[in-house]
PDB file of N, CA and C in Angstrom:
ATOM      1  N   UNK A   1       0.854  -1.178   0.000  1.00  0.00           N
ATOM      2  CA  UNK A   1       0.000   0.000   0.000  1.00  0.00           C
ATOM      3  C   UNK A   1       0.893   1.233   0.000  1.00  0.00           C
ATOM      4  N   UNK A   2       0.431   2.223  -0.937  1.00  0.00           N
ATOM      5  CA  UNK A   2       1.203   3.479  -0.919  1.00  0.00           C
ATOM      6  C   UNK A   2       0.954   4.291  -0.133  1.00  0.00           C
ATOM      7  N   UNK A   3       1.804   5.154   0.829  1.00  0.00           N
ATOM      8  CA  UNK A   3       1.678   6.677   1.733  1.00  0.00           C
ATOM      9  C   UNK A   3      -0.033   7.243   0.892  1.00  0.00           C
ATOM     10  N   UNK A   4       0.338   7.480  -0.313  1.00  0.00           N
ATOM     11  CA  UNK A   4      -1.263   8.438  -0.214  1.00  0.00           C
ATOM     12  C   UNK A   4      -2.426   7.255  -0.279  1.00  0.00           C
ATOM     13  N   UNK A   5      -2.106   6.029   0.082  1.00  0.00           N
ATOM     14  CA  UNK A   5      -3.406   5.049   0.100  1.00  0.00           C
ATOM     15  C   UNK A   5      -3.920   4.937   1.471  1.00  0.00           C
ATOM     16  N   UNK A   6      -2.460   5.103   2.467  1.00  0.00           N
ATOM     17  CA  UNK A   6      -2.314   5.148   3.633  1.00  0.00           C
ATOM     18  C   UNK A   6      -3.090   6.355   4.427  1.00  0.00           C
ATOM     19  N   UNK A   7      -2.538   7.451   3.627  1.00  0.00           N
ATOM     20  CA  UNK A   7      -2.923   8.432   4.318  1.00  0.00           C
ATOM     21  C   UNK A   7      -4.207   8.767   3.891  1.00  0.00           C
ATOM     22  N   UNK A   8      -5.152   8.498   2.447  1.00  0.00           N
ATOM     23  CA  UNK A   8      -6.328   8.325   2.248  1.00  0.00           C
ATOM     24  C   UNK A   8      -7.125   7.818   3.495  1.00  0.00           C
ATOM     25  N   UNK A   9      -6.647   6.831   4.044  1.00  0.00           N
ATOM     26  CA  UNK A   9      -7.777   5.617   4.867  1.00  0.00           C
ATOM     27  C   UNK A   9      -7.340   6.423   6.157  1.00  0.00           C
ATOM     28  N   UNK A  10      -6.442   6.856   6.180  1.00  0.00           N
ATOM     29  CA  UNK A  10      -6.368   7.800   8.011  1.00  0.00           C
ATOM     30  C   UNK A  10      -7.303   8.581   7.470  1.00  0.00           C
ATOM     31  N   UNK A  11      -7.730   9.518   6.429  1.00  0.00           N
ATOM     32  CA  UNK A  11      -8.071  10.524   6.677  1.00  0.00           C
ATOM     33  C   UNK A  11     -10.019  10.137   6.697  1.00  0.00           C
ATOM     34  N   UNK A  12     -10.340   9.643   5.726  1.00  0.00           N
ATOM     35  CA  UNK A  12     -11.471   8.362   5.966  1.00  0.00           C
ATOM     36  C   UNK A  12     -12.067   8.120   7.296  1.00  0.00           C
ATOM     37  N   UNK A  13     -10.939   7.257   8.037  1.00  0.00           N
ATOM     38  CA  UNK A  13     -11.198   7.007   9.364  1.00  0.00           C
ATOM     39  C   UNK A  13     -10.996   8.169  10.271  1.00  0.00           C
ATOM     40  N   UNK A  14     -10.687   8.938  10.408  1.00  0.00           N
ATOM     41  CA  UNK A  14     -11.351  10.402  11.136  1.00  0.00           C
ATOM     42  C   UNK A  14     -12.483  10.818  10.556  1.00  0.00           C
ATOM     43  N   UNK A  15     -12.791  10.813   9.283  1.00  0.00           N
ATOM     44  CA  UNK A  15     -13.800  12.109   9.136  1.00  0.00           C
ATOM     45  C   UNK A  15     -14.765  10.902   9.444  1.00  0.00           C
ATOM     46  N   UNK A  16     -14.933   9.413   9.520  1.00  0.00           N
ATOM     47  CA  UNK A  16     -16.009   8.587  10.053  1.00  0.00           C
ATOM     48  C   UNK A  16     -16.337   8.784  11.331  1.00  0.00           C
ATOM     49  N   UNK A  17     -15.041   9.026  12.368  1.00  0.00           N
ATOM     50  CA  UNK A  17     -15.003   9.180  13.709  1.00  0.00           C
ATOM     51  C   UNK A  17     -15.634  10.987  14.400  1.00  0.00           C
ATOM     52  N   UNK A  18     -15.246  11.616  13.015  1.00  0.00           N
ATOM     53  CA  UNK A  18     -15.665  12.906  13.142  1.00  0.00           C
ATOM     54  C   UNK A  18     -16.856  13.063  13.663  1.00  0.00           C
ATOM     55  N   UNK A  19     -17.742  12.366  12.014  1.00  0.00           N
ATOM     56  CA  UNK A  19     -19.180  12.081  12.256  1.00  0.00           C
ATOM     57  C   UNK A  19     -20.409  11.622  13.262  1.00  0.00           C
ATOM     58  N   UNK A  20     -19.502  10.445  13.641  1.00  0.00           N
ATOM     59  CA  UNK A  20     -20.317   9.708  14.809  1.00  0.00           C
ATOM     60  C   UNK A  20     -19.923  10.433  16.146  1.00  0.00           C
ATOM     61  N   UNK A  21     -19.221  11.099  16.306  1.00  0.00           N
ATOM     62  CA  UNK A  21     -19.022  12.144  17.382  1.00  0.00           C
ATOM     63  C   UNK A  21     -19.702  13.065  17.087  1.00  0.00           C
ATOM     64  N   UNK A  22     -19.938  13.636  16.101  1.00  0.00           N
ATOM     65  CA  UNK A  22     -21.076  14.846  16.257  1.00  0.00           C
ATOM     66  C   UNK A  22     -22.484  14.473  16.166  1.00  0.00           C
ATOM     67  N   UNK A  23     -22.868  13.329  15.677  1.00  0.00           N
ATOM     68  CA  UNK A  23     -24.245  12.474  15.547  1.00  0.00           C
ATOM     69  C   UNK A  23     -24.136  12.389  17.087  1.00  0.00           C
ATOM     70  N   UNK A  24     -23.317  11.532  17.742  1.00  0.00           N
ATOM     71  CA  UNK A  24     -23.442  11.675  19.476  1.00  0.00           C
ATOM     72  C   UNK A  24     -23.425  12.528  20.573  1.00  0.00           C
ATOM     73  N   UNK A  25     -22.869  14.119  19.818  1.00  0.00           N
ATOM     74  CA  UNK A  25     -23.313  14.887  20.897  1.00  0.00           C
ATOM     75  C   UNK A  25     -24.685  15.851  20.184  1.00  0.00           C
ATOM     76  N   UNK A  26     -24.969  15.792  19.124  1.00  0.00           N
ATOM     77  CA  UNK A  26     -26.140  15.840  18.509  1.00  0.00           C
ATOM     78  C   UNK A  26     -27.343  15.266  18.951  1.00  0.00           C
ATOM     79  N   UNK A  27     -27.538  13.661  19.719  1.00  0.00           N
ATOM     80  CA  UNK A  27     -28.476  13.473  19.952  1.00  0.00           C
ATOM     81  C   UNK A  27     -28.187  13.749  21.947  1.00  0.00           C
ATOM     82  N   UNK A  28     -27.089  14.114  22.042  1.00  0.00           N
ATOM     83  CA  UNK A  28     -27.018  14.081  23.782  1.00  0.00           C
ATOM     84  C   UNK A  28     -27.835  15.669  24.259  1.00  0.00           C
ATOM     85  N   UNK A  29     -27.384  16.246  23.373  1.00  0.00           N
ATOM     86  CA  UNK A  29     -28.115  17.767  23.345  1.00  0.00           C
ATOM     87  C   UNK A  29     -29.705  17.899  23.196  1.00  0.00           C
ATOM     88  N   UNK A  30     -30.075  17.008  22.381  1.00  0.00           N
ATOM     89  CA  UNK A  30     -31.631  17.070  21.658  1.00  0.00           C
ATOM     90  C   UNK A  30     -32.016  16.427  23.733  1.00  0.00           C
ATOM     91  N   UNK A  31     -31.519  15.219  24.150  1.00  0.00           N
ATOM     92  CA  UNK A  31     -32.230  14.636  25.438  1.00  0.00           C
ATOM     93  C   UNK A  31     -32.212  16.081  26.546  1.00  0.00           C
ATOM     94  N   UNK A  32     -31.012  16.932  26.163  1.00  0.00           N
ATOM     95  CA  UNK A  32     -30.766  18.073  27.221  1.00  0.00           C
ATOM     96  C   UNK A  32     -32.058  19.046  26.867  1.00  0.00           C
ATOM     97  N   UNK A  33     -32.380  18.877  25.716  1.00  0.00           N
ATOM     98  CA  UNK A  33     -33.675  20.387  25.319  1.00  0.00           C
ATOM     99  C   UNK A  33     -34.409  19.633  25.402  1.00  0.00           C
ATOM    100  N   UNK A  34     -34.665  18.025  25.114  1.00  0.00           N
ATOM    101  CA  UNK A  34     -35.838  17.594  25.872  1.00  0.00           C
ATOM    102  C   UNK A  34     -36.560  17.671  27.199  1.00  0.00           C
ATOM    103  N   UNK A  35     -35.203  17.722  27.988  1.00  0.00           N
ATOM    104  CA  UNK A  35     -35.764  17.397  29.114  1.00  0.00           C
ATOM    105  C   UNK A  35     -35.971  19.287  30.029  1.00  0.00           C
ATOM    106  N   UNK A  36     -35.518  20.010  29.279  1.00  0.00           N
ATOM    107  CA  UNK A  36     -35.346  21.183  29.635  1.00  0.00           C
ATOM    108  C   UNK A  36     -37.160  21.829  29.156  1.00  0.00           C
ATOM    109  N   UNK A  37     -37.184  21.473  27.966  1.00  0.00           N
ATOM    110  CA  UNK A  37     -38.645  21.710  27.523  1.00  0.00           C
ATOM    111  C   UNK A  37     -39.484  20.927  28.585  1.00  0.00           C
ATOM    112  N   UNK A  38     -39.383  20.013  28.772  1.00  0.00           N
ATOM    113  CA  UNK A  38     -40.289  19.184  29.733  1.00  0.00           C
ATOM    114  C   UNK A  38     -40.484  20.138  31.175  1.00  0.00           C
ATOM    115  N   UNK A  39     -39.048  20.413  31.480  1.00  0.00           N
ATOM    116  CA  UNK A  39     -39.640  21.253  32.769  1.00  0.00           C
ATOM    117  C   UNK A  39     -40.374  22.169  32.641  1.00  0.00           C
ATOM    118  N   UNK A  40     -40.132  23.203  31.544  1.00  0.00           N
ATOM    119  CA  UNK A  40     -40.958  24.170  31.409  1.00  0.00           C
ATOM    120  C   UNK A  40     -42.299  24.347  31.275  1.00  0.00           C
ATOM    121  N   UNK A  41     -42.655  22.964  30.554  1.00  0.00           N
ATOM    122  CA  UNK A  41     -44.158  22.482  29.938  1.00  0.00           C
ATOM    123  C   UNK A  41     -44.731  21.635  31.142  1.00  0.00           C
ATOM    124  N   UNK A  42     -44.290  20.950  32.150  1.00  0.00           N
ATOM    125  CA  UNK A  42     -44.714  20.969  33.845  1.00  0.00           C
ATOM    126  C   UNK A  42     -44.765  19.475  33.527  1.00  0.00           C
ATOM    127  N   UNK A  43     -44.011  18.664  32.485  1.00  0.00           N
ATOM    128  CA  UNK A  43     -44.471  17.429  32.610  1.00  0.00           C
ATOM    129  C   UNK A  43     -43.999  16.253  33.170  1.00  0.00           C
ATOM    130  N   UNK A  44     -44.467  15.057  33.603  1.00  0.00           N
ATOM    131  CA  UNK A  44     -43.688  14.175  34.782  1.00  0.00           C
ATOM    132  C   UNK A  44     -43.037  13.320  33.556  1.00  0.00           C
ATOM    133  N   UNK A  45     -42.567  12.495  34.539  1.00  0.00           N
ATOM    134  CA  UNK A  45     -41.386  11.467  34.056  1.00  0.00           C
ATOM    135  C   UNK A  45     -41.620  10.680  33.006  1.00  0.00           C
ATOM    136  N   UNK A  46     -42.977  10.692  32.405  1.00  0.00           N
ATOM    137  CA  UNK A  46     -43.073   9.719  31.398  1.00  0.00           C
ATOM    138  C   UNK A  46     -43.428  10.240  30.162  1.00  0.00           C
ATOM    139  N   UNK A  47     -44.354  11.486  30.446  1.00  0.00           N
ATOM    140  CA  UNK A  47     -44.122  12.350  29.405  1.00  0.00           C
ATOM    141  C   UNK A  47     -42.723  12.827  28.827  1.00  0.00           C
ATOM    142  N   UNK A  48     -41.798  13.272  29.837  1.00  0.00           N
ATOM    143  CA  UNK A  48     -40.958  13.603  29.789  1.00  0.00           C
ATOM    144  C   UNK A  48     -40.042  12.564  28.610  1.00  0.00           C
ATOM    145  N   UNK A  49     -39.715  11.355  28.884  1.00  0.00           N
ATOM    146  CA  UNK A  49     -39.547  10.156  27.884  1.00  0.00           C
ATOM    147  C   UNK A  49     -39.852  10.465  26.686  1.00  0.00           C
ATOM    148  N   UNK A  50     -41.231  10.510  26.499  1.00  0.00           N
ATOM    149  CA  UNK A  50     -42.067  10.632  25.608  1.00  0.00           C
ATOM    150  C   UNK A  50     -41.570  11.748  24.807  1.00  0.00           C
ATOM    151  N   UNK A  51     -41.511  12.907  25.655  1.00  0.00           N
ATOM    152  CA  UNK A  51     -41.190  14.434  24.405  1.00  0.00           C
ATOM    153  C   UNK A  51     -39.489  14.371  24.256  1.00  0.00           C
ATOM    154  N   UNK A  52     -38.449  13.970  24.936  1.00  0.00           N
ATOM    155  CA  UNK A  52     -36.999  13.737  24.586  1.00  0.00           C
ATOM    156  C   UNK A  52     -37.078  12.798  23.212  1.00  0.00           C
ATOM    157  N   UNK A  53     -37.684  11.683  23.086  1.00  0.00           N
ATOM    158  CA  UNK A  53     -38.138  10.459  22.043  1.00  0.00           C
ATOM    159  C   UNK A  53     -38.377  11.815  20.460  1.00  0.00           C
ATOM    160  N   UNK A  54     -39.300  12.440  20.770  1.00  0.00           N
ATOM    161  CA  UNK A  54     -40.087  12.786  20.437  1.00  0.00           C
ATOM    162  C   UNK A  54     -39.213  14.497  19.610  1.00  0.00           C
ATOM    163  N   UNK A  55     -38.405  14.722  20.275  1.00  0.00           N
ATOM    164  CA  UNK A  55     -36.973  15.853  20.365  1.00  0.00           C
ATOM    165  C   UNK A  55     -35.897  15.123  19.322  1.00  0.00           C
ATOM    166  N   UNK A  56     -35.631  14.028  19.803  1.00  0.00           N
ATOM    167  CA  UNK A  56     -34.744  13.389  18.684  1.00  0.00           C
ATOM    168  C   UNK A  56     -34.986  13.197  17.298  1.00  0.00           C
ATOM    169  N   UNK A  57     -36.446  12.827  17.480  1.00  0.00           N
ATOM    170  CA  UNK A  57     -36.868  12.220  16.131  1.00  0.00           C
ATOM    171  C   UNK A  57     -37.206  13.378  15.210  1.00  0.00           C
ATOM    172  N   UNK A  58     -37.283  14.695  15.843  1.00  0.00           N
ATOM    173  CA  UNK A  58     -37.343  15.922  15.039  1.00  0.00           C
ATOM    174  C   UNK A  58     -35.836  16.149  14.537  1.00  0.00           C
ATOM    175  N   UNK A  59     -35.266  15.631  14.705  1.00  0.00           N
ATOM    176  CA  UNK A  59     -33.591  16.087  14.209  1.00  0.00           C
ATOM    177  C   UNK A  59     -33.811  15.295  13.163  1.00  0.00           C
ATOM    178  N   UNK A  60     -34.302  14.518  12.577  1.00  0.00           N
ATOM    179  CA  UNK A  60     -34.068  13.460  11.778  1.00  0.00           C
ATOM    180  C   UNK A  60     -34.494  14.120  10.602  1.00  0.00           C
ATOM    181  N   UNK A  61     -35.382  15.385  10.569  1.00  0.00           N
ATOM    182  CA  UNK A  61     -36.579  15.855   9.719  1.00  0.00           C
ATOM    183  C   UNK A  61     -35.621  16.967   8.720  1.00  0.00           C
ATOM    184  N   UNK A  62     -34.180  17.006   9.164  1.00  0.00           N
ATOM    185  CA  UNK A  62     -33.583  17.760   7.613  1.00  0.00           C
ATOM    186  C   UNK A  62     -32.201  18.287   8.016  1.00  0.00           C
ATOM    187  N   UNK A  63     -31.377  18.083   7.589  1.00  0.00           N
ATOM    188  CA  UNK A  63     -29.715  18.574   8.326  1.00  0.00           C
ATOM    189  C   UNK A  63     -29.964  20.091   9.121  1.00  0.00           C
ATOM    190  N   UNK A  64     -28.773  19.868   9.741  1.00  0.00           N
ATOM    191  CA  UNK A  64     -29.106  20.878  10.774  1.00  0.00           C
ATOM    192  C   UNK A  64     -29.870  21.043  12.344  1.00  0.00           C
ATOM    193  N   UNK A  65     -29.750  22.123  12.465  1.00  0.00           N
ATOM    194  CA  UNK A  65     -30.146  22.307  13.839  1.00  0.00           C
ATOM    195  C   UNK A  65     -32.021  22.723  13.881  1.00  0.00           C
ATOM    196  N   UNK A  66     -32.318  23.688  12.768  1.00  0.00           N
ATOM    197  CA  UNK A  66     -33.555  24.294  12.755  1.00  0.00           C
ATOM    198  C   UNK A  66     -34.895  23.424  12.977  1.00  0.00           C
ATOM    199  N   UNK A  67     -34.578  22.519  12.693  1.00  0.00           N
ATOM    200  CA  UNK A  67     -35.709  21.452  12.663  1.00  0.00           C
ATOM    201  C   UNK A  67     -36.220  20.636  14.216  1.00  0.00           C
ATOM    202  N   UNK A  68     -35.259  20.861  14.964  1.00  0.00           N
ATOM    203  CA  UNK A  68     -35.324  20.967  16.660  1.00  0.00           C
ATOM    204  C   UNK A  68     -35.784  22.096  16.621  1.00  0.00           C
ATOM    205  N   UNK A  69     -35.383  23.090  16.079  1.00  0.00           N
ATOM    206  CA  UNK A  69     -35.419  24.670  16.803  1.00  0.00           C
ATOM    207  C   UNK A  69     -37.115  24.969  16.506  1.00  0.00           C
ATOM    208  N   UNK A  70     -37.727  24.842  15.665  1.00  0.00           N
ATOM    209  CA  UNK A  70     -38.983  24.841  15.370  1.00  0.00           C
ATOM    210  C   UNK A  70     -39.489  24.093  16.079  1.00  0.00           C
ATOM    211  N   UNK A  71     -39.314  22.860  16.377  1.00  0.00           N
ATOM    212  CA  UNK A  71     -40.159  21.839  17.217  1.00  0.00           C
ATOM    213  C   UNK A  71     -40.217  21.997  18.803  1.00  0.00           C
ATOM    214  N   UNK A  72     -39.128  22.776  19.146  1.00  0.00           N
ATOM    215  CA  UNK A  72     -38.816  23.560  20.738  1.00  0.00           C
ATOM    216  C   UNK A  72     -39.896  24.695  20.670  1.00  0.00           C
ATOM    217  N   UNK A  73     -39.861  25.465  19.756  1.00  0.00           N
ATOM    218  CA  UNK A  73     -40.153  26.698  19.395  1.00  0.00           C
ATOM    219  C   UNK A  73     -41.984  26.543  19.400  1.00  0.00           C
ATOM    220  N   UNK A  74     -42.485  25.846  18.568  1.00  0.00           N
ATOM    221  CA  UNK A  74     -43.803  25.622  18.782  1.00  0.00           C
ATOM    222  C   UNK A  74     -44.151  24.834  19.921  1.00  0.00           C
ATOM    223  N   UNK A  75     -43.479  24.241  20.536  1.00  0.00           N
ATOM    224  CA  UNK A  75     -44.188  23.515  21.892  1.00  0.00           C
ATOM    225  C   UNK A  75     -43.979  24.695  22.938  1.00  0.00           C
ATOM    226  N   UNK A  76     -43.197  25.594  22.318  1.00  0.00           N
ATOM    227  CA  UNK A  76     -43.244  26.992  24.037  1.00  0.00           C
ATOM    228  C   UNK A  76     -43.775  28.055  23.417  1.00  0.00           C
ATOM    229  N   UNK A  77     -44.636  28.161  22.450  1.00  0.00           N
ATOM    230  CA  UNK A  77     -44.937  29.443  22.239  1.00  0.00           C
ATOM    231  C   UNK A  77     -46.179  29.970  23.599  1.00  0.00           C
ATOM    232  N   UNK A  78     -46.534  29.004  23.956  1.00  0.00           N
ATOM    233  CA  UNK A  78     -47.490  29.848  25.177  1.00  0.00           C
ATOM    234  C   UNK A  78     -46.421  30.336  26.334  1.00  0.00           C
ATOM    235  N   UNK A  79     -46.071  30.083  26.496  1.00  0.00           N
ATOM    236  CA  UNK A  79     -44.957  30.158  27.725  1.00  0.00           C
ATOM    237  C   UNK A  79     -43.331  31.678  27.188  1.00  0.00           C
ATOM    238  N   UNK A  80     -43.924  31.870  25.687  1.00  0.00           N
ATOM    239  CA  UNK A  80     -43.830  33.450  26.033  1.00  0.00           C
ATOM    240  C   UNK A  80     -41.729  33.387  26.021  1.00  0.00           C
ATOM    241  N   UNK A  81     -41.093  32.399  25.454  1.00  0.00           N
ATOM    242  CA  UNK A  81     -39.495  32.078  25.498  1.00  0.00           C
ATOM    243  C   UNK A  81     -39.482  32.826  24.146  1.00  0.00           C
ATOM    244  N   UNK A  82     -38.387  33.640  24.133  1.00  0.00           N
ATOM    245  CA  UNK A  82     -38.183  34.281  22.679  1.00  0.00           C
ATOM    246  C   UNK A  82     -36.925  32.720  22.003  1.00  0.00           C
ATOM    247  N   UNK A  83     -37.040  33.685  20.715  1.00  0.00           N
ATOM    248  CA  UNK A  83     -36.052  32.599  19.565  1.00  0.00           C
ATOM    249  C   UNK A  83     -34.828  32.605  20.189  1.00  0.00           C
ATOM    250  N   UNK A  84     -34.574  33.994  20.725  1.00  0.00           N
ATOM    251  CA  UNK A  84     -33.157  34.128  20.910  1.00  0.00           C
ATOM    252  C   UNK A  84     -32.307  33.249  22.268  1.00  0.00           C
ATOM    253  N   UNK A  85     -33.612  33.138  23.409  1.00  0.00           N
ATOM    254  CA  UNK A  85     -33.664  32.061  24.558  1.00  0.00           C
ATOM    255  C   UNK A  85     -33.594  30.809  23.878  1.00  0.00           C
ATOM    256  N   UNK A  86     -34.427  30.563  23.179  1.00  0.00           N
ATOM    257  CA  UNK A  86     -34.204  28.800  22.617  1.00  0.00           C
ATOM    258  C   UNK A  86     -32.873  28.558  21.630  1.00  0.00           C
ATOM    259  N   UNK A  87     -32.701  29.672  21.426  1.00  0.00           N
ATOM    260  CA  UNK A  87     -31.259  29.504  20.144  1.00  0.00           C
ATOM    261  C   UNK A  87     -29.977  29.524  21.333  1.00  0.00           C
ATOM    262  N   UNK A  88     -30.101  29.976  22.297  1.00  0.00           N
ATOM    263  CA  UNK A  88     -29.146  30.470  23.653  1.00  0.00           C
ATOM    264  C   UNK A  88     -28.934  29.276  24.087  1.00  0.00           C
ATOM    265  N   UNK A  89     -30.054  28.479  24.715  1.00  0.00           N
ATOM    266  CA  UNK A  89     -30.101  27.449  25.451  1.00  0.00           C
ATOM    267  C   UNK A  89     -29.359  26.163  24.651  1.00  0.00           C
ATOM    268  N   UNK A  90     -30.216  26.284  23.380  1.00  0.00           N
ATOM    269  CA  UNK A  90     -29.421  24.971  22.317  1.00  0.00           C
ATOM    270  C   UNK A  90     -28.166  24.923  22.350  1.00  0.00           C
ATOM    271  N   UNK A  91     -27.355  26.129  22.369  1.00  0.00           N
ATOM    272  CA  UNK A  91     -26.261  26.453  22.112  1.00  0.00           C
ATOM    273  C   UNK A  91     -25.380  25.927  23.642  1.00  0.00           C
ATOM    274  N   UNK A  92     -25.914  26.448  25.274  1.00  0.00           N
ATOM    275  CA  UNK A  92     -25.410  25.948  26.106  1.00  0.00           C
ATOM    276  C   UNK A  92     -25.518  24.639  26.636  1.00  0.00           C
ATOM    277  N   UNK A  93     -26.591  23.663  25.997  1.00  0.00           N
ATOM    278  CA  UNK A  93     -26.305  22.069  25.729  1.00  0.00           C
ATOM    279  C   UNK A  93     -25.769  21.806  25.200  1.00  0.00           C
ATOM    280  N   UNK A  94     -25.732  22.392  23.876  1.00  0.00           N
ATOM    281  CA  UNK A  94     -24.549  21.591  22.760  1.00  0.00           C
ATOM    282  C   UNK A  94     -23.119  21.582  23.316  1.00  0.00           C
ATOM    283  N   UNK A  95     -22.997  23.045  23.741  1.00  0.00           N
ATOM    284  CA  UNK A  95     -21.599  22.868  25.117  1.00  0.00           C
ATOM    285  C   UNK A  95     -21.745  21.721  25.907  1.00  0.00           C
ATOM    286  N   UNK A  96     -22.315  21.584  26.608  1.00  0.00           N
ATOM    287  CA  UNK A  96     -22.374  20.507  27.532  1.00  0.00           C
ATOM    288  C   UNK A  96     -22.439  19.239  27.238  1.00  0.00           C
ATOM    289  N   UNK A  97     -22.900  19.203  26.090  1.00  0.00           N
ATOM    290  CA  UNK A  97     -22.899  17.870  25.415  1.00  0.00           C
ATOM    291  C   UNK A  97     -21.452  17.592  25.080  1.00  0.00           C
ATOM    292  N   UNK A  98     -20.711  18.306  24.177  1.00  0.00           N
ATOM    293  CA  UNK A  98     -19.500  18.450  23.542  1.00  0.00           C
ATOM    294  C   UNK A  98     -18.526  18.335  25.164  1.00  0.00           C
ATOM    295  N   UNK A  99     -18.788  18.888  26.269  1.00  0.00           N
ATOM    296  CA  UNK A  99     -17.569  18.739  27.096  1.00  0.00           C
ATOM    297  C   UNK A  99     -17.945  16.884  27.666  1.00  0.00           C
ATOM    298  N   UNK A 100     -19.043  16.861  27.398  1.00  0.00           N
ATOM    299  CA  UNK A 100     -19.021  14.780  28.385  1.00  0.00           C
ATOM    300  C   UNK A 100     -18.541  13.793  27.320  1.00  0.00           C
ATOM    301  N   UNK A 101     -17.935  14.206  25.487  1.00  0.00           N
ATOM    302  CA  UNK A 101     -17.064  13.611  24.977  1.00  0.00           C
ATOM    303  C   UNK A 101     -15.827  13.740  25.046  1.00  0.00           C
ATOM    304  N   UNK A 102     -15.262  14.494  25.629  1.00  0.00           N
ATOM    305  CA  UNK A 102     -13.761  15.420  25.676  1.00  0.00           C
ATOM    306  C   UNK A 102     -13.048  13.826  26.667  1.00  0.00           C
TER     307      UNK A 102
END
């Protein structure tokens, strides 16, 4: 095998490892705004399940972040949270998510 066949498949095998590290703090974040929405929306432990489940499976609905952000966004519009709070908050899970892979 040649150096650039070599160094092809290193580079391969990071950007695979890249991926599944950001798919994993991607869905660790969605359980953090799940369960953060849940408090806000007053609901117990099984609901709670239920809308994190329910948080993930909205990520699935188109690359990116927006597709949570809408689905956060319409479950609090009574409760009066601006965009800029739910765009804030996403942002200080995704931290938190990102430091429990480090």
């Amino acid at each position: 095998m040649s150096t650039f066949d070599e160094r092809e498949k290193s580079f391969e095998k990071k950007f695979a490892h890249d991926e599944e590290l950001q798919f994993k703090i991607s869905a660790r974040r969605n359980k953090y705004i799940g369960q953060w929405v849940s408090q806000v929306l007053g609901y117990n432990s099984d609901q709670e399940k239920d809308y994190i489940q329910a948080v993930i499976k909205a990520d699935f609905a188109e690359a990116g972040d927006e597709d949570v952000f809408r689905k956060v966004k319409a479950d609090l519009k009574d409760h009066k949270i601006s965009d800029e709070e739910i765009r804030k908050k996403m942002d200080e899970l995704n931290e938190k998510a990102k430091s429990e892979f480090k």
